[in-house]
N, C-alpha and C. Protein backbone atom coordinates (compact mmCIF):
# COMPACT_ATOMS: atom_id res chain seq x y z
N UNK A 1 69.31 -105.29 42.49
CA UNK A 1 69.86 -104.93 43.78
C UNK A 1 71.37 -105.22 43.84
N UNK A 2 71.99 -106.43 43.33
CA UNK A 2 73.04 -106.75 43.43
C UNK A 2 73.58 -105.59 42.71
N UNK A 3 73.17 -105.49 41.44
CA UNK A 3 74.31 -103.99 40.56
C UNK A 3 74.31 -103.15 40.94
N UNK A 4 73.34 -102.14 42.22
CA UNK A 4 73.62 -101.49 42.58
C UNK A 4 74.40 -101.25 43.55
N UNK A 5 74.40 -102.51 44.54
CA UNK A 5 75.61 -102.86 45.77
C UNK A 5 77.02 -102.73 44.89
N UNK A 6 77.18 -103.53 44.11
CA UNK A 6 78.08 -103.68 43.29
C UNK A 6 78.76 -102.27 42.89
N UNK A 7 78.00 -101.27 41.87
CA UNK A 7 78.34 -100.06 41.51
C UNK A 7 78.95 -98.95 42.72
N UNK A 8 77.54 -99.60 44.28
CA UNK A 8 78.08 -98.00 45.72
C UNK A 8 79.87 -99.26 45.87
N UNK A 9 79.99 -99.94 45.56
CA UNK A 9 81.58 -100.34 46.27
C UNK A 9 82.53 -99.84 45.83
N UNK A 10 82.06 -99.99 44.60
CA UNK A 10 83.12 -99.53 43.39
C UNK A 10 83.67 -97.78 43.87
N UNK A 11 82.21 -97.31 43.36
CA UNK A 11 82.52 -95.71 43.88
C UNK A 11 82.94 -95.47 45.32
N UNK A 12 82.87 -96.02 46.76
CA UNK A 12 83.03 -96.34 47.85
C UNK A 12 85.26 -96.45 47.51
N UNK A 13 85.53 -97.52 46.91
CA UNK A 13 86.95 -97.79 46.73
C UNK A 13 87.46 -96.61 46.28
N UNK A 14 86.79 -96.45 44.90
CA UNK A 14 87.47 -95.17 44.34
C UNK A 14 87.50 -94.15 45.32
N UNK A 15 86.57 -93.68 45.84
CA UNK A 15 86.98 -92.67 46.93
C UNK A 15 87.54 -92.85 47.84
N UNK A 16 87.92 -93.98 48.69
CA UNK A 16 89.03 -94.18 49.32
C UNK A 16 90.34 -93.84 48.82
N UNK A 17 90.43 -94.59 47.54
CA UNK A 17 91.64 -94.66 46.98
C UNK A 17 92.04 -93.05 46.63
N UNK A 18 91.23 -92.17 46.18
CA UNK A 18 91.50 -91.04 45.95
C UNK A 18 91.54 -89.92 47.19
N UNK A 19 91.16 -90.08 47.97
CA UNK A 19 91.54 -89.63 49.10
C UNK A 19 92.68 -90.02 49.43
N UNK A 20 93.41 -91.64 49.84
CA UNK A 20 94.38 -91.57 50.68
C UNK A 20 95.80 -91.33 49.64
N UNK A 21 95.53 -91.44 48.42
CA UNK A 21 96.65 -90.76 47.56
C UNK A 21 96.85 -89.68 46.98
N UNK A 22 95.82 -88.49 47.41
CA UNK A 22 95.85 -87.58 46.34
C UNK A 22 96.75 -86.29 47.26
N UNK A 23 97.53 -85.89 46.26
CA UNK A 23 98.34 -84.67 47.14
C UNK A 23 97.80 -83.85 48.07
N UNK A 24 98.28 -83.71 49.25
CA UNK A 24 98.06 -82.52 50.53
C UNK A 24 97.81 -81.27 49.69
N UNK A 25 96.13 -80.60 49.88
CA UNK A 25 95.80 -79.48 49.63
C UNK A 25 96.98 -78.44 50.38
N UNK A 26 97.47 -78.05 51.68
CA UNK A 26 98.45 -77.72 52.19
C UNK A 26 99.05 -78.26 53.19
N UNK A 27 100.76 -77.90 53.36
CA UNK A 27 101.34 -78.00 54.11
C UNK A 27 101.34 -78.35 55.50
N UNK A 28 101.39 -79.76 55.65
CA UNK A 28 101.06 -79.80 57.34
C UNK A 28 102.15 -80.03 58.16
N UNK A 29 103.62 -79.23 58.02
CA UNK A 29 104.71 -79.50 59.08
C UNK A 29 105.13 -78.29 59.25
N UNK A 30 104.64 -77.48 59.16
CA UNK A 30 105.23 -76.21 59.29
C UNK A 30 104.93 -75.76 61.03
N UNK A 31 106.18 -74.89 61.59
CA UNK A 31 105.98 -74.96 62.82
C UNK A 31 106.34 -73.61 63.07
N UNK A 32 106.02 -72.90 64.26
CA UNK A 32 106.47 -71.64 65.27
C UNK A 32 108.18 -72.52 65.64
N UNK A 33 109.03 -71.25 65.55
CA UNK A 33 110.64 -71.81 66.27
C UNK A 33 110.33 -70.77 66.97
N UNK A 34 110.55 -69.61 66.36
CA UNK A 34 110.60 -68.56 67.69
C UNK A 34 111.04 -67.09 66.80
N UNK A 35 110.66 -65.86 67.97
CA UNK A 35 110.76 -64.55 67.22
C UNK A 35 111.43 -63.72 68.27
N UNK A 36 111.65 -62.66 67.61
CA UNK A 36 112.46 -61.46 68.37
C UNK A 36 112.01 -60.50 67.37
N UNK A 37 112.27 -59.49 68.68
CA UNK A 37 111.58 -57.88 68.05
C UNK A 37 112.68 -56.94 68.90
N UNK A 38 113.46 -56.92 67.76
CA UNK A 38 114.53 -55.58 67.48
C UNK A 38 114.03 -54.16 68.21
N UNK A 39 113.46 -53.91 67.23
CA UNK A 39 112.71 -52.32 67.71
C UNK A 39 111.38 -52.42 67.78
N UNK A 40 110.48 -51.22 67.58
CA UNK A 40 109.21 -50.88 67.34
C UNK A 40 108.80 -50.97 66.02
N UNK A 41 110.02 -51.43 65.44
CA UNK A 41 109.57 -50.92 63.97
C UNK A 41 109.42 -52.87 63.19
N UNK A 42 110.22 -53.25 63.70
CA UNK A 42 110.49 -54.42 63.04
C UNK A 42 110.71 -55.88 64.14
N UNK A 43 110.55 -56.99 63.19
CA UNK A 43 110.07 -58.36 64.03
C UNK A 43 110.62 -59.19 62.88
N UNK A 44 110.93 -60.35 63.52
CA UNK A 44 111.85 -61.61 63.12
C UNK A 44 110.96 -62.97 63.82
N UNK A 45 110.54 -63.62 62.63
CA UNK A 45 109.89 -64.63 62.97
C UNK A 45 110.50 -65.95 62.10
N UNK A 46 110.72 -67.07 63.38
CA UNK A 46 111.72 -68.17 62.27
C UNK A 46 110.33 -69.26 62.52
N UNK A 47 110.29 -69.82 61.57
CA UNK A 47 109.59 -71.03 60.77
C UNK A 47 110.18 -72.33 60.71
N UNK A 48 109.83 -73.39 61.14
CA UNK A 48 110.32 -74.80 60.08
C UNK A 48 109.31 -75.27 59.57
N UNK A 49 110.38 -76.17 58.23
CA UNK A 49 108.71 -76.64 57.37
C UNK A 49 109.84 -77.77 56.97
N UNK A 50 109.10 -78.81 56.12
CA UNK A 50 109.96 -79.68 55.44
C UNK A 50 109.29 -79.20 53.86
N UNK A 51 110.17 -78.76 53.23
CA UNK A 51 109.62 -78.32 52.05
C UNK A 51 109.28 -79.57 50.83
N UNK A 52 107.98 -79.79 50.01
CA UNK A 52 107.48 -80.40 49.40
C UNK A 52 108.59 -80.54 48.14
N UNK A 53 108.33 -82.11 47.49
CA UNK A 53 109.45 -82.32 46.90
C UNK A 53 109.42 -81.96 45.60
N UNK A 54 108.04 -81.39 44.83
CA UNK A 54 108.02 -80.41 43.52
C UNK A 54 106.87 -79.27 43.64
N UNK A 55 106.34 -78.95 44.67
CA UNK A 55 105.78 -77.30 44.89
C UNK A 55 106.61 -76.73 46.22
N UNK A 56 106.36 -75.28 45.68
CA UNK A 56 106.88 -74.15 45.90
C UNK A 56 105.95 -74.07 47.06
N UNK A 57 106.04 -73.95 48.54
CA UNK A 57 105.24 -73.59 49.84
C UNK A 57 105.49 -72.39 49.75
N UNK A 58 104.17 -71.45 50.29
CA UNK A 58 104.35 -69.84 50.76
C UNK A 58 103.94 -69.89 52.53
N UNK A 59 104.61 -69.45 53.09
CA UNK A 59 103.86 -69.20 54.04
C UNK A 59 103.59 -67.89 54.61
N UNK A 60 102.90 -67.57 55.38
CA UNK A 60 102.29 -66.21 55.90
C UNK A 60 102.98 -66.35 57.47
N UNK A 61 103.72 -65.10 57.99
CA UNK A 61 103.92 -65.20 59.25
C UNK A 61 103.50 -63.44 59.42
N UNK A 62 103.10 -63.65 60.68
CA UNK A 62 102.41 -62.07 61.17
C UNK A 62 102.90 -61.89 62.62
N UNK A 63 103.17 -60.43 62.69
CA UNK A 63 103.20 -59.98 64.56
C UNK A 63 102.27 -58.92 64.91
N UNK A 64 102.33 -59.59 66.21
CA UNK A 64 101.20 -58.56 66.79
C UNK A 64 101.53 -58.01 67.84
N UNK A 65 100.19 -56.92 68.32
CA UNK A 65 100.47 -56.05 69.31
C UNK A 65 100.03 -56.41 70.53
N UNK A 66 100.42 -55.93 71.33
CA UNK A 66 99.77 -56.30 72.99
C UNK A 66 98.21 -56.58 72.64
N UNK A 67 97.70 -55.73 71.88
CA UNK A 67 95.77 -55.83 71.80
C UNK A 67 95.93 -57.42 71.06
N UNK A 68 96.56 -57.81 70.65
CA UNK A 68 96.38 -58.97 69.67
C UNK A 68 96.30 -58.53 68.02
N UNK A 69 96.64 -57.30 67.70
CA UNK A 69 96.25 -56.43 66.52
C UNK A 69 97.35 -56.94 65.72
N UNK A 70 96.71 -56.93 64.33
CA UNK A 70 98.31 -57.72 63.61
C UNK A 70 98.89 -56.27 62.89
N UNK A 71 100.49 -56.54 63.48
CA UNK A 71 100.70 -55.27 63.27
C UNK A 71 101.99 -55.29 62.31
N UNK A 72 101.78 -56.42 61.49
CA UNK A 72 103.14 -56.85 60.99
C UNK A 72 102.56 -57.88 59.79
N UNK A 73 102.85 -58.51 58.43
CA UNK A 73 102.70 -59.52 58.16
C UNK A 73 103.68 -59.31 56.77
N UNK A 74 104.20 -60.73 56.36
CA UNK A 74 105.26 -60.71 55.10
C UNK A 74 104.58 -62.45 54.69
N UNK A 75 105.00 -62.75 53.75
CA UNK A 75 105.03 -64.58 52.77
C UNK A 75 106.39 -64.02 52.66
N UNK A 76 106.91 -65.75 52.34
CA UNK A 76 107.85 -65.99 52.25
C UNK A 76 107.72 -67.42 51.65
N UNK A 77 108.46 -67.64 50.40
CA UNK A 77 108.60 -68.63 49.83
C UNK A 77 109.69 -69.80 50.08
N UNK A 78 109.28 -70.89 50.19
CA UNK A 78 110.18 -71.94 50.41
C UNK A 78 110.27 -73.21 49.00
N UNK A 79 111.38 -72.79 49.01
CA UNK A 79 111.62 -73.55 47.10
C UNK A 79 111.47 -75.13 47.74
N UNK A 80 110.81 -75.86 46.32
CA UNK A 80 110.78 -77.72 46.54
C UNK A 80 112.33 -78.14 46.61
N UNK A 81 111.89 -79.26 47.50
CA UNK A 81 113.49 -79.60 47.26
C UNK A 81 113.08 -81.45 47.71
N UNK A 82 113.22 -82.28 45.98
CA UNK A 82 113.22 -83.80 46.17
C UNK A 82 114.01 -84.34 47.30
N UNK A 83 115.00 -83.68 47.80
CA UNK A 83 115.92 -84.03 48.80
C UNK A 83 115.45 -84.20 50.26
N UNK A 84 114.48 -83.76 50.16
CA UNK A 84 114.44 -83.07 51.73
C UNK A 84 113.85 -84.33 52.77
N UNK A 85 114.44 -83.79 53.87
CA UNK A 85 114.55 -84.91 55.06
C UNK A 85 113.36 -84.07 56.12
N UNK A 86 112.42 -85.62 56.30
CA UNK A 86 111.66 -84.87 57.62
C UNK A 86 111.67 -85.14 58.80
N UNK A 87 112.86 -85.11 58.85
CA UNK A 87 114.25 -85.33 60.18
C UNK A 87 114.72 -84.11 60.17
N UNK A 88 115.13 -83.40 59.32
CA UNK A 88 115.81 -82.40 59.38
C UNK A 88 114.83 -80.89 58.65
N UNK A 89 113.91 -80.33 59.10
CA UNK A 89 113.43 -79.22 58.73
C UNK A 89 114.06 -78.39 58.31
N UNK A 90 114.00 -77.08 57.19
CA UNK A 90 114.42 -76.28 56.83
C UNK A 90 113.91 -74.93 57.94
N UNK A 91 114.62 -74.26 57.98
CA UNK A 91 114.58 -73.28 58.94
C UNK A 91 114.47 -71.79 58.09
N UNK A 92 113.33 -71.10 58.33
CA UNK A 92 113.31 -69.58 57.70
C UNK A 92 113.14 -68.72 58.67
N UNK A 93 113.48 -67.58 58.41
CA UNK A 93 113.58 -65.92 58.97
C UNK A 93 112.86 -65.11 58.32
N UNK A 94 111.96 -64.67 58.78
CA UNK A 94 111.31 -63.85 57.97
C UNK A 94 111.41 -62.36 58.61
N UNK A 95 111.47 -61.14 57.83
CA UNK A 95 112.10 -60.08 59.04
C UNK A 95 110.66 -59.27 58.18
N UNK A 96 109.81 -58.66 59.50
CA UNK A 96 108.69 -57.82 59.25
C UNK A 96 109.13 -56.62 59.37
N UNK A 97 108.40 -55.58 58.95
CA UNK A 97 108.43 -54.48 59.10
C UNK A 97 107.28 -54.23 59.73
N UNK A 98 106.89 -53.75 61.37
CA UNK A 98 105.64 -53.51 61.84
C UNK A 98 105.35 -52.13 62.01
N UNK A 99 103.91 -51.97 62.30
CA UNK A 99 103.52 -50.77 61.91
C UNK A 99 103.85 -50.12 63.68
N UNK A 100 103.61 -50.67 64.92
CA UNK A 100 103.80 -50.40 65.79
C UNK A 100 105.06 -52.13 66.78
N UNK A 101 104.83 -51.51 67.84
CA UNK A 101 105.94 -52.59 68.68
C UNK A 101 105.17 -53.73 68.62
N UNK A 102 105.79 -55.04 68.44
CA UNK A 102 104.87 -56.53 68.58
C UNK A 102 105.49 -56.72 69.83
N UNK A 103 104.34 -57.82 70.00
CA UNK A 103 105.01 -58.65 71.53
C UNK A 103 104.79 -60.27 71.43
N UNK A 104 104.43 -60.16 69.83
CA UNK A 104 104.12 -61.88 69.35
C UNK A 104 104.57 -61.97 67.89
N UNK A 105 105.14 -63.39 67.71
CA UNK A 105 105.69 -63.32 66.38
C UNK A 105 105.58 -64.61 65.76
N UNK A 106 104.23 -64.98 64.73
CA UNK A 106 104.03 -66.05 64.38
C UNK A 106 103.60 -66.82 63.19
N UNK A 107 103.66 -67.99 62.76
CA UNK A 107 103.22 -68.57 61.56
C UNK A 107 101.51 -67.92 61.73
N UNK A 108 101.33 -67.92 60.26
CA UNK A 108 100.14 -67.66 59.89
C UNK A 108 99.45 -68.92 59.41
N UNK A 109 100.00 -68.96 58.28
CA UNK A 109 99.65 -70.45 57.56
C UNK A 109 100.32 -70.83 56.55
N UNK A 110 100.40 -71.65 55.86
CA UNK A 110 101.09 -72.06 54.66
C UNK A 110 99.94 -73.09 53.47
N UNK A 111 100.83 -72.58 52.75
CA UNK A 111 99.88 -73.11 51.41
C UNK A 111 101.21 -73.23 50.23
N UNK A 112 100.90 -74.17 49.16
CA UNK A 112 101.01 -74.80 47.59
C UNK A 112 100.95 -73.35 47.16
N UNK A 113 102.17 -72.88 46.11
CA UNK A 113 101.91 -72.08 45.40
C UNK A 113 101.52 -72.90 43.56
N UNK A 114 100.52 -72.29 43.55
CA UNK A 114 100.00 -72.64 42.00
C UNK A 114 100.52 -71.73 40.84
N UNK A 115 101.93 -72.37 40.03
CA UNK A 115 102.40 -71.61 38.97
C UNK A 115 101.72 -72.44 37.70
């Protein structure tokens, strides 16, 4: 009985320990700043993220239509940078090309690109 108490702690630690150190599956600072829509044709959606200090973040931003229809979507890559302050977010523009007029302009999601 004791070796088996003994053995669930062990595995119990290890999985702690590997959980609270193991790298973020994705990106969790990425935010909506704000969008504008030029014409019918096209949409501008800005992003902040604090970019990771050796992967490459993609993120997905999309616009939509009055129905909620996504009528727009681009990635956009944000290079690592060891430097980076999460005080100071990096700021992106992403400019869509939509298929009809948006009236919303927003992060999708972001993710680790795997090279």
């Amino acid at each position: 009985m004791v070796v088996i108490t003994a053995v669930l702690l062990v595995l119990l630690t290890a999985a702690v320990a590997w959980l609270s150190f193991c790298p973020k599956g994705s990106p969790q600072t990425a935010t909506n700043v704000g969008y504008s829509v030029p014409d019918d044709s096209r949409t501008e959606v800005t992003i902040a993220l604090v970019p990771d200090a050796h992967r490459t973040t993609r993120c997905g931003v999309q616009a939509k239509s009055v129905q909620e229809a996504v009528v727009g979507y681009r990635e956009v890559d944000i290079a690592p940078d060891p430097q980076a302050d999460k005080a100071n977010p990096v700021h992106v523009t992403a400019h869509l090309r939509t298929t009809q007029k948006a009236v919303q302009g927003m992060l999708d999601r972001c993710w680790y690109v795997v090279e």
